[in-house]
Protein backbone atom coordinates (compact mmCIF):
# COMPACT_ATOMS: atom_id res chain seq x y z
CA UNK A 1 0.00 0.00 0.00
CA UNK A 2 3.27 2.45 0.62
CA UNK A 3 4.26 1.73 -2.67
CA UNK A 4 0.76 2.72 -4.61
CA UNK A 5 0.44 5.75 -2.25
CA UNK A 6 4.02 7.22 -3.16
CA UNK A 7 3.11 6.46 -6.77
CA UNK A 8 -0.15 7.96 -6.68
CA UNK A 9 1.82 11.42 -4.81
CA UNK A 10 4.82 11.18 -7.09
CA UNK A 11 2.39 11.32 -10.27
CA UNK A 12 0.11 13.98 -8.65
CA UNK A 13 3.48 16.28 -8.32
CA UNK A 14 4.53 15.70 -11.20
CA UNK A 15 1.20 16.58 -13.04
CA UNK A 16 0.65 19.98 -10.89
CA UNK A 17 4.65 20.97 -10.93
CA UNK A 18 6.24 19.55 -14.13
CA UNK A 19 9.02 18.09 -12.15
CA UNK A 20 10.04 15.13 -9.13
CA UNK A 21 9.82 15.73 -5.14
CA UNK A 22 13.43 16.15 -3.81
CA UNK A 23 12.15 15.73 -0.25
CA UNK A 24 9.16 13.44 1.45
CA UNK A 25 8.36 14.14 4.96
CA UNK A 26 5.97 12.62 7.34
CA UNK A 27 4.12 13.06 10.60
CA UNK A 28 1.67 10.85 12.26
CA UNK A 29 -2.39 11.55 13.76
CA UNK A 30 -2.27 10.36 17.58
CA UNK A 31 -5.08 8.66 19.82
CA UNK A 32 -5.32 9.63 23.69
CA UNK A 33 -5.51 6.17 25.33
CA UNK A 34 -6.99 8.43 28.04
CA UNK A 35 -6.26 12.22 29.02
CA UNK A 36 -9.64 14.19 27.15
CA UNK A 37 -9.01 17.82 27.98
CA UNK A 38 -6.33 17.24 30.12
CA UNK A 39 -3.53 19.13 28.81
CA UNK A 40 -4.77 22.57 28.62
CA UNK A 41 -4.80 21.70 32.95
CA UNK A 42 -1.44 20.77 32.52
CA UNK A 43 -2.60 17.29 33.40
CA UNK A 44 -1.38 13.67 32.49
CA UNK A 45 -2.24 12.38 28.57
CA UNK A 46 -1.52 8.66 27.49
CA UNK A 47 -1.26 8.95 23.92
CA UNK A 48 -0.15 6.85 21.18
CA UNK A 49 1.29 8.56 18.13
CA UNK A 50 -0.49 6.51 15.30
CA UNK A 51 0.16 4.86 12.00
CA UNK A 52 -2.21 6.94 10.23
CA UNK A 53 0.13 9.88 8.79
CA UNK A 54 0.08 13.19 6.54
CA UNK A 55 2.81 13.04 3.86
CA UNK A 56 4.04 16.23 2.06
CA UNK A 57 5.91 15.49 -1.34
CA UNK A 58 7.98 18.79 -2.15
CA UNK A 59 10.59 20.30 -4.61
CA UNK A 60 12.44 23.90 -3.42
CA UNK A 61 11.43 25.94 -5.80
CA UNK A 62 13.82 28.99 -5.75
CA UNK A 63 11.43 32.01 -4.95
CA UNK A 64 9.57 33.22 -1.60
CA UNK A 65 6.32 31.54 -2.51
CA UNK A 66 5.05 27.86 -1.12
CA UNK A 67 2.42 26.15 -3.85
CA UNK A 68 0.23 23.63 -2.50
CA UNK A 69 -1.46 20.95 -3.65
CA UNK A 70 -3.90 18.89 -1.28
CA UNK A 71 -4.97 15.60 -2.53
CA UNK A 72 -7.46 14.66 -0.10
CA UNK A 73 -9.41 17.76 -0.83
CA UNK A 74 -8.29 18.54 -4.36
CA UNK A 75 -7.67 21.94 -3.90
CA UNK A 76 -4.66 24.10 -4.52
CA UNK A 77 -3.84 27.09 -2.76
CA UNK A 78 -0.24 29.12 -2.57
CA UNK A 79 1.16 32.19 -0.66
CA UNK A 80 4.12 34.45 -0.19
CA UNK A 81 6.41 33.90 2.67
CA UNK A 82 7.35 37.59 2.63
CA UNK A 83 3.62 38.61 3.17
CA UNK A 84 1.46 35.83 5.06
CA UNK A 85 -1.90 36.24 5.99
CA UNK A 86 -4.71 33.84 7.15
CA UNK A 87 -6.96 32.45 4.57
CA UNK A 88 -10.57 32.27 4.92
CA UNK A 89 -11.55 30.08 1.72
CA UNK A 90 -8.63 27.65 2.22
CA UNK A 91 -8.70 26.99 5.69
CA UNK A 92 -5.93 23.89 5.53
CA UNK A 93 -3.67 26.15 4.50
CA UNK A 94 -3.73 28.78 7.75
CA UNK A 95 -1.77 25.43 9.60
CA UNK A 96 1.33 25.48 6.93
CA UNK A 97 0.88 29.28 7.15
CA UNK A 98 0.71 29.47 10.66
CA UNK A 99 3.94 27.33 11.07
CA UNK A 100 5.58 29.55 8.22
CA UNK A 101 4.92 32.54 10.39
CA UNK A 102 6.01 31.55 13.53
CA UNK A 103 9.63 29.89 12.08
CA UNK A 104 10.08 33.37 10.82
CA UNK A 105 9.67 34.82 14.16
CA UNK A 106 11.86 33.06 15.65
CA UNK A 107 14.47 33.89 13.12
CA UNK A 108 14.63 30.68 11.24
CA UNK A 109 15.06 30.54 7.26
CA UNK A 110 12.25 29.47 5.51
CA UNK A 111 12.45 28.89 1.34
CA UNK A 112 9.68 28.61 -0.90
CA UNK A 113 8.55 24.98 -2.08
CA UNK A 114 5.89 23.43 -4.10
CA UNK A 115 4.17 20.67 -2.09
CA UNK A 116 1.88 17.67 -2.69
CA UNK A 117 0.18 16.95 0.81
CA UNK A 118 -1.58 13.91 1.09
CA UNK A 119 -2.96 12.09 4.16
CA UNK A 120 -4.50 8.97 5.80
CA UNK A 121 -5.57 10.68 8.89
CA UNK A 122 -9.27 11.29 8.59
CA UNK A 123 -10.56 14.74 8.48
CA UNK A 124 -12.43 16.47 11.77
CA UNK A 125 -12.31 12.74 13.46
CA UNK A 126 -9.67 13.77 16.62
CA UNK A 127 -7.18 12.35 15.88
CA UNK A 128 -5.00 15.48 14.94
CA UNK A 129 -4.73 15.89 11.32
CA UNK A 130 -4.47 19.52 11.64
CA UNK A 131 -1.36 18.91 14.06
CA UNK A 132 -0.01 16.25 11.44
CA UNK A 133 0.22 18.98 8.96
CA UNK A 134 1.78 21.11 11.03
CA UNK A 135 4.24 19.09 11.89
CA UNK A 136 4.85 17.94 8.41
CA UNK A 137 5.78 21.63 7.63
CA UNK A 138 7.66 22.59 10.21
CA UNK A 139 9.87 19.50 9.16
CA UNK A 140 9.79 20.22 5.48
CA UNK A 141 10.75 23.67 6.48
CA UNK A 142 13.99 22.55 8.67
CA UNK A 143 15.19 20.21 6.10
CA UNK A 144 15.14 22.66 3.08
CA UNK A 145 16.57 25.54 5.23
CA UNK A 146 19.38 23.45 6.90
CA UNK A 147 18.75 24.41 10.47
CA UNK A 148 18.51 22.38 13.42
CA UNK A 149 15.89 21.87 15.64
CA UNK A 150 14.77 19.37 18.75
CA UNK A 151 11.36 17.78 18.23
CA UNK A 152 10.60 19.08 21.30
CA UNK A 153 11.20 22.96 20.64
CA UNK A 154 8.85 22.02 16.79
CA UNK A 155 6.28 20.65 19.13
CA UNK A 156 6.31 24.40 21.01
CA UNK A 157 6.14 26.09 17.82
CA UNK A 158 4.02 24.22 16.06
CA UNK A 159 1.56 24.78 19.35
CA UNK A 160 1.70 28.37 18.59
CA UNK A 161 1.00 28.02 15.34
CA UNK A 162 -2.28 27.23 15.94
CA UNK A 163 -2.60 29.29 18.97
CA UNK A 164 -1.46 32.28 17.36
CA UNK A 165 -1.94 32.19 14.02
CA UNK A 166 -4.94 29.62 13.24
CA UNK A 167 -7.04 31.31 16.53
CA UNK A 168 -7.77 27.64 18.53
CA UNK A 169 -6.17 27.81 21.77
CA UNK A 170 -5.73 23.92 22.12
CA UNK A 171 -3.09 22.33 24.56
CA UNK A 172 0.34 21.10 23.35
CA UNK A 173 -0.72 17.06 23.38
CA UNK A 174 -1.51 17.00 19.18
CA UNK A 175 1.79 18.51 18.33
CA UNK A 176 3.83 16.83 21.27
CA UNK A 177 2.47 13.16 19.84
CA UNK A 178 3.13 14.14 16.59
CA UNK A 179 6.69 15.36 16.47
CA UNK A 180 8.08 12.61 19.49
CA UNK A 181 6.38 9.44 18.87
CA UNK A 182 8.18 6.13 19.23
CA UNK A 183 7.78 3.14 17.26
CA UNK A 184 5.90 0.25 19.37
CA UNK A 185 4.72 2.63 22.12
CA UNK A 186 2.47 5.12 23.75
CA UNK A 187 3.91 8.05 25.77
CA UNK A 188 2.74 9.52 29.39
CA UNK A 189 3.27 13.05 28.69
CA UNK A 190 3.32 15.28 32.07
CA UNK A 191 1.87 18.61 30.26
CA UNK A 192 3.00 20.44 32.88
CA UNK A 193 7.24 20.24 32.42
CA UNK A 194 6.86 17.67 28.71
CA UNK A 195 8.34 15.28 30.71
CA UNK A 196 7.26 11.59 28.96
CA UNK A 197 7.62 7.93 29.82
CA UNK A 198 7.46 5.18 27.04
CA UNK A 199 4.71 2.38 27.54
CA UNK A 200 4.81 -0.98 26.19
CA UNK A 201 1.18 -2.11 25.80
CA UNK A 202 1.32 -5.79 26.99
CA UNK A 203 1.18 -8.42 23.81
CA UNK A 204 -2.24 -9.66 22.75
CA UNK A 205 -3.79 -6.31 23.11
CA UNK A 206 -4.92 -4.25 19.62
CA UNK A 207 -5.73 -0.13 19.79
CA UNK A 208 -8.70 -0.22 17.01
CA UNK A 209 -9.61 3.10 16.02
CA UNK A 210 -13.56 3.50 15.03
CA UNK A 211 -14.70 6.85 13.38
CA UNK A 212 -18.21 7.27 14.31
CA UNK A 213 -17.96 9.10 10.69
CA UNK A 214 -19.85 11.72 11.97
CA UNK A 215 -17.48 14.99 11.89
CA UNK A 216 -16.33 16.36 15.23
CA UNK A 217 -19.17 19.46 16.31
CA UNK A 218 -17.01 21.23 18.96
CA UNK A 219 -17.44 24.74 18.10
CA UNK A 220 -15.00 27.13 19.25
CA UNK A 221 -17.34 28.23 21.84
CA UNK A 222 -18.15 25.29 23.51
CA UNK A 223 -14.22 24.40 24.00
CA UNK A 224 -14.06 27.95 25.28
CA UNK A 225 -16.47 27.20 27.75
CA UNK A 226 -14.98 24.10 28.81
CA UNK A 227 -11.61 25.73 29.31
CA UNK A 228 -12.96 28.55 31.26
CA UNK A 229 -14.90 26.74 33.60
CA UNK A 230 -11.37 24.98 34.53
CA UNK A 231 -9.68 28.03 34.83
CA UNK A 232 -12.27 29.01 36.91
CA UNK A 233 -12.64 26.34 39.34
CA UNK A 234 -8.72 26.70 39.86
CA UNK A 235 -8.87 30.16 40.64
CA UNK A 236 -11.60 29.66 43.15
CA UNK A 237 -9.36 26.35 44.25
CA UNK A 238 -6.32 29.27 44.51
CA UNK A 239 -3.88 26.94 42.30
CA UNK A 240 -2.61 27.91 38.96
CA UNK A 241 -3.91 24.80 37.42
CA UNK A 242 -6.36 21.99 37.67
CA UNK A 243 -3.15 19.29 37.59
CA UNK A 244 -2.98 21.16 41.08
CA UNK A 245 -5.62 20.03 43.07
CA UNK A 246 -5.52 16.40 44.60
CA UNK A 247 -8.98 14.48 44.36
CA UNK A 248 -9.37 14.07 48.26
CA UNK A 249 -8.70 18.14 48.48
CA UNK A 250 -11.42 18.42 45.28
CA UNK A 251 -13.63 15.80 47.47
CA UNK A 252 -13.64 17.86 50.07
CA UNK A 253 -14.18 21.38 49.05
CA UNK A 254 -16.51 20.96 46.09
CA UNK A 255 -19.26 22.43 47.47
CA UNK A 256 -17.08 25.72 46.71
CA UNK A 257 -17.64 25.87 43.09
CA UNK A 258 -20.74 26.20 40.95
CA UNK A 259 -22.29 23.12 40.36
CA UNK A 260 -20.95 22.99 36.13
CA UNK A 261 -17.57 23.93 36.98
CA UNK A 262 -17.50 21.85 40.10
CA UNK A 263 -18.65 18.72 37.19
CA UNK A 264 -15.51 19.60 34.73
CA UNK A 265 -13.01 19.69 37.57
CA UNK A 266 -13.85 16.29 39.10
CA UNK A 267 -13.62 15.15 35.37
CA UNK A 268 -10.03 16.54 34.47
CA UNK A 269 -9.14 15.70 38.01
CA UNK A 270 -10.05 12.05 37.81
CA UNK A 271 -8.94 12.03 34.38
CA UNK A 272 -5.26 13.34 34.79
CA UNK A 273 -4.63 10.13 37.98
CA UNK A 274 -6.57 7.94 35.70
CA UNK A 275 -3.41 8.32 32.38
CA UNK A 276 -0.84 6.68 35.13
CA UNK A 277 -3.01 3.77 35.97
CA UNK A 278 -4.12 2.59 32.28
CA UNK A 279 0.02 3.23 31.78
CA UNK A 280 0.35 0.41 34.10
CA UNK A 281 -2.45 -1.81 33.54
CA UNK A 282 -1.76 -1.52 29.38
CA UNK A 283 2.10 -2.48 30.35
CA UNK A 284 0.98 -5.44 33.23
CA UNK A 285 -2.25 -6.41 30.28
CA UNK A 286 -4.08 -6.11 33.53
CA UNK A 287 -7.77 -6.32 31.23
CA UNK A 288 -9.88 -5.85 34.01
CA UNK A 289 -8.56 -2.50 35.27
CA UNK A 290 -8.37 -1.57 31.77
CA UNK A 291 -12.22 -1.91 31.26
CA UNK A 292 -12.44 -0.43 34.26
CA UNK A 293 -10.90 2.78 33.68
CA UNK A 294 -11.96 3.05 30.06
CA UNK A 295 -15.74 2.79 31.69
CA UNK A 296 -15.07 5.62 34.06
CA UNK A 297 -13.53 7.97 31.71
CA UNK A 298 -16.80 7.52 29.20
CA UNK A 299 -18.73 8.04 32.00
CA UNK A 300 -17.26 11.53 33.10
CA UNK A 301 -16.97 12.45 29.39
CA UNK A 302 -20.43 11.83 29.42
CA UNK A 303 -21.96 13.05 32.37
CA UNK A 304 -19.51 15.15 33.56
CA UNK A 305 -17.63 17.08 30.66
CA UNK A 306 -20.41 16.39 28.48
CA UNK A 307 -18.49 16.02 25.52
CA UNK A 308 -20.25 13.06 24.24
CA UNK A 309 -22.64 12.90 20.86
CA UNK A 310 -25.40 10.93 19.77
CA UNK A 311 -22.96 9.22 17.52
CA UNK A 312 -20.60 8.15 20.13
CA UNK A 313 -23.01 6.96 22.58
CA UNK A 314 -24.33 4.26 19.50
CA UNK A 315 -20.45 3.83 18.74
CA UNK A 316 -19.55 2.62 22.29
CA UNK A 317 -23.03 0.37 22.20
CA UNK A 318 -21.30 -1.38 19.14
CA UNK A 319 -18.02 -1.38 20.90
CA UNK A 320 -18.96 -2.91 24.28
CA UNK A 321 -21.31 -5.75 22.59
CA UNK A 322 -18.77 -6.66 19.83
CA UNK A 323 -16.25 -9.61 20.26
CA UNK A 324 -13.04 -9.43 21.83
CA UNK A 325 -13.49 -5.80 22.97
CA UNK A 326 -11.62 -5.47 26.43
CA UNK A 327 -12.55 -1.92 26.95
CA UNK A 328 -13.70 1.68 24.41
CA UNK A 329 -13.83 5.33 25.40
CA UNK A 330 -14.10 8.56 23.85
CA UNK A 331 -10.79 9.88 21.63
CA UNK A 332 -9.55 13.23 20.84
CA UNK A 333 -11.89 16.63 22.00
CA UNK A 334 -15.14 14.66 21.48
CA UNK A 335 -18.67 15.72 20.22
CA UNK A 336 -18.23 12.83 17.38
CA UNK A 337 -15.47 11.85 15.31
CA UNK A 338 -13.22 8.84 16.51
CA UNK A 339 -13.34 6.77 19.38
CA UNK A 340 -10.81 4.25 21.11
CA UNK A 341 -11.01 0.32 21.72
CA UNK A 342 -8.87 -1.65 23.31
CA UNK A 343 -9.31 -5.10 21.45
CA UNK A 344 -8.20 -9.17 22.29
CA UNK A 345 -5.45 -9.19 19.22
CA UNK A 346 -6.88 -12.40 18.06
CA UNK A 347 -9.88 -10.95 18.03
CA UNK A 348 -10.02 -7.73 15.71
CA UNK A 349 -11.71 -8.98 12.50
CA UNK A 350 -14.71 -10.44 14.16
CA UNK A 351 -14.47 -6.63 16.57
CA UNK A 352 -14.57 -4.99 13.28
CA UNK A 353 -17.39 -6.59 11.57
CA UNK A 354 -19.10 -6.78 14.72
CA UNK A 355 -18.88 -2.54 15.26
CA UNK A 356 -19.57 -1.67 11.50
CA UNK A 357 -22.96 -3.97 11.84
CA UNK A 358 -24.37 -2.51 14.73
CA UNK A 359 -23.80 0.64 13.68
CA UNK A 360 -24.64 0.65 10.95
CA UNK A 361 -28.38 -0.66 12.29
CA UNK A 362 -28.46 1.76 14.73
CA UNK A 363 -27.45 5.26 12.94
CA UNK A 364 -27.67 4.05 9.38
CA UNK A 365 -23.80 5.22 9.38
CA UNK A 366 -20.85 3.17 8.10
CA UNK A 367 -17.98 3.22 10.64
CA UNK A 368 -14.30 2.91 9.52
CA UNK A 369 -12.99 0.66 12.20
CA UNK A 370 -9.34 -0.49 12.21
CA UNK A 371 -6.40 -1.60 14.25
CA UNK A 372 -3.54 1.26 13.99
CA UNK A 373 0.21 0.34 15.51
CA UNK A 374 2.49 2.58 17.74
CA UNK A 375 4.72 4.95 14.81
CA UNK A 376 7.67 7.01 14.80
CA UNK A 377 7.61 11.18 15.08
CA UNK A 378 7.73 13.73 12.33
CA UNK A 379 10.57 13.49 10.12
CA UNK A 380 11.90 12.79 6.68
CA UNK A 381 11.97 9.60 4.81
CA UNK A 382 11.95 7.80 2.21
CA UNK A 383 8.93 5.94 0.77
């Protein structure tokens, strides 16, 4: 499948440039095993960077402009690195723009290109296209300008990026998966100091992604809301941060905070403690306390962050009654798009069929499920 997608990019280039990519870079989507909302608290996130990957196919082309070319959407769009400004009709674009911008200001070269971008990391799903691209860029832009730079520090920036430039003030957990991932395993990430841990899920267990195919409806107001209403309930806590406030010490004094913030803080409080113990129980294939947890995070995403959907609630119906399933919970922000299963690895064929069925009978949707592996951080390669 490598093989027909590099064709199918190569030919695409050449058709829209005339000419062969010098350079292929990658960077890969990521799943949270568990940590929804938890890094904008500076919480715990387990994520696993993901097989599922954005490719950009590019040729320097000796001037100050950077031509695009996305083949998922089949749209072109191009700017001027001496003049960039957001786009409203090409909205893709803002994330190679945003990166663009922010390389400049830190005093980094940047040349112009003509690109080919092509990915297999579905669309509005969470599970971090947007931060896939971004990452792809900001490592097509280091290897054509011959700088150095830690994956790390491109994590930071690419953060800003969409901070600053794009206008969504999300935590650093998309870019962080997507610039240090690890072949064969998920990371802890401590959002608070970036600090990670590598975790070895035990053998016989499968991650099976299943997109709900119904596109993620968090509007920028309803993340808002969430966010504030943490911020709020630490300032009324008097710590800087949720990732602050021990549960027993939430326990005691909830009866301090209005009753909707008091709901997202025991979430993102429970949440955060709850990253370290899948860690352990993925690592130990403890099943039991993996259903467990998976079960209580659901729960608080459902009841307590309320950042379930329609569509997810029939998705984790499908999950929980199909075959070999050993636990399923929400992915990414929620409010649709993708959700997580944690799968018996002999099982995942018969989990598959099983999900797409009863989902299918139940919204009249066709889910994608499948298994995804454990990949490597943004970088160049060759195909």
């Amino acid at each position: 499948m490598q093989v027909e997608r590099r064709q199918h990019v190569a030919e695409l280039f050449r058709t829209k440039f005339g000419s062969e990519p010098q350079l292929w870079a990658r960077a890969p989507g990521r799943v949270d095993l568990m940590g929804s909302h938890t890094d904008y608290n500076l919480g715990y996130v387990l994520t696993l960077p993901i097989s599922r990957d954005t490719w950009m196919a590019v040729r320097k082309n000796g001037s100050r402009t950077v031509q695009l070319h996305a083949a998922n959407l089949n749209e072109d769009d191009c700017f001027s690195l001496d003049a960039i400004e957001k786009t409203s009709t090409k909205k893709w674009s803002n994330y190679i723009r945003g990166v663009a911008s922010v390389l400049q200001a830190e005093g980094l070269r940047t040349d112009g290109f003509n690109a080919v971008i092509h990915s297999t990391v579905p669309l509005e799903s969470g599970l971090s296209s947007s931060a896939a691209l971004e990452s792809a860029t900001a490592v097509v832009f280091r290897a054509l300008g011959g700088w150095e730079m830690t994956p790390r520090t491109m994590a930071t920036l690419c953060q800003r990026a969409e901070n600053q430039f794009v206008g969504v003030n999300c935590g650093i957990l998309d870019q962080f998966s997507s610039c240090l991932g690890e072949a064969e395993c998920a990371l802890l990430l401590d959002c608070r100091d970036l600090s990670t841990r590598t975790v070895r899920i035990a053998d016989g267990i499968s991650v099976v992604i299943c997109n709900t195919v119904s596109p993620r409806q968090l509007s920028g107001s309803e993340y808002a809301q969430r966010r504030a209403d943490c911020e709020r309930g630490a300032t009324i806590l008097g710590v800087g941060f949720l990732r602050e406030v021990p549960i027993e010490v939430l326990a005691a004094r909830r009866n301090e905070l209005p009753e909707q913030v008091a709901r997202r803080c025991e979430f993102i409080v429970a949440e955060s403690a709850r990253c370290a113990s899948l860690a352990s129980a993925l690592e130990a294939g403890n099943r039991e306390e993996i259903a467990r947890l998976c079960a209580e995070s659901f729960a608080g995403a459902r009841d307590l962050y309320e950042i379930t959907s329609p569509s997810m609630l029939a998705m984790n119906r499908a999950m929980q009654q199909a075959p070999g399933v050993i636990g399923s919970r929400q992915a990414g922000a929620g409010f649709g798009g993708c959700m997580v299963a944690f799968v018996d690895g002999r099982s995942t064929e018969e989990f598959r069929t099983s999900v797409v069925e009863t989902y299918l009978n139940s919204t009249g949707l066709r889910a994608e499920v499948y298994p995804v592996r454990a990949a490597t951080g943004a970088g160049v390669f060759e195909p």
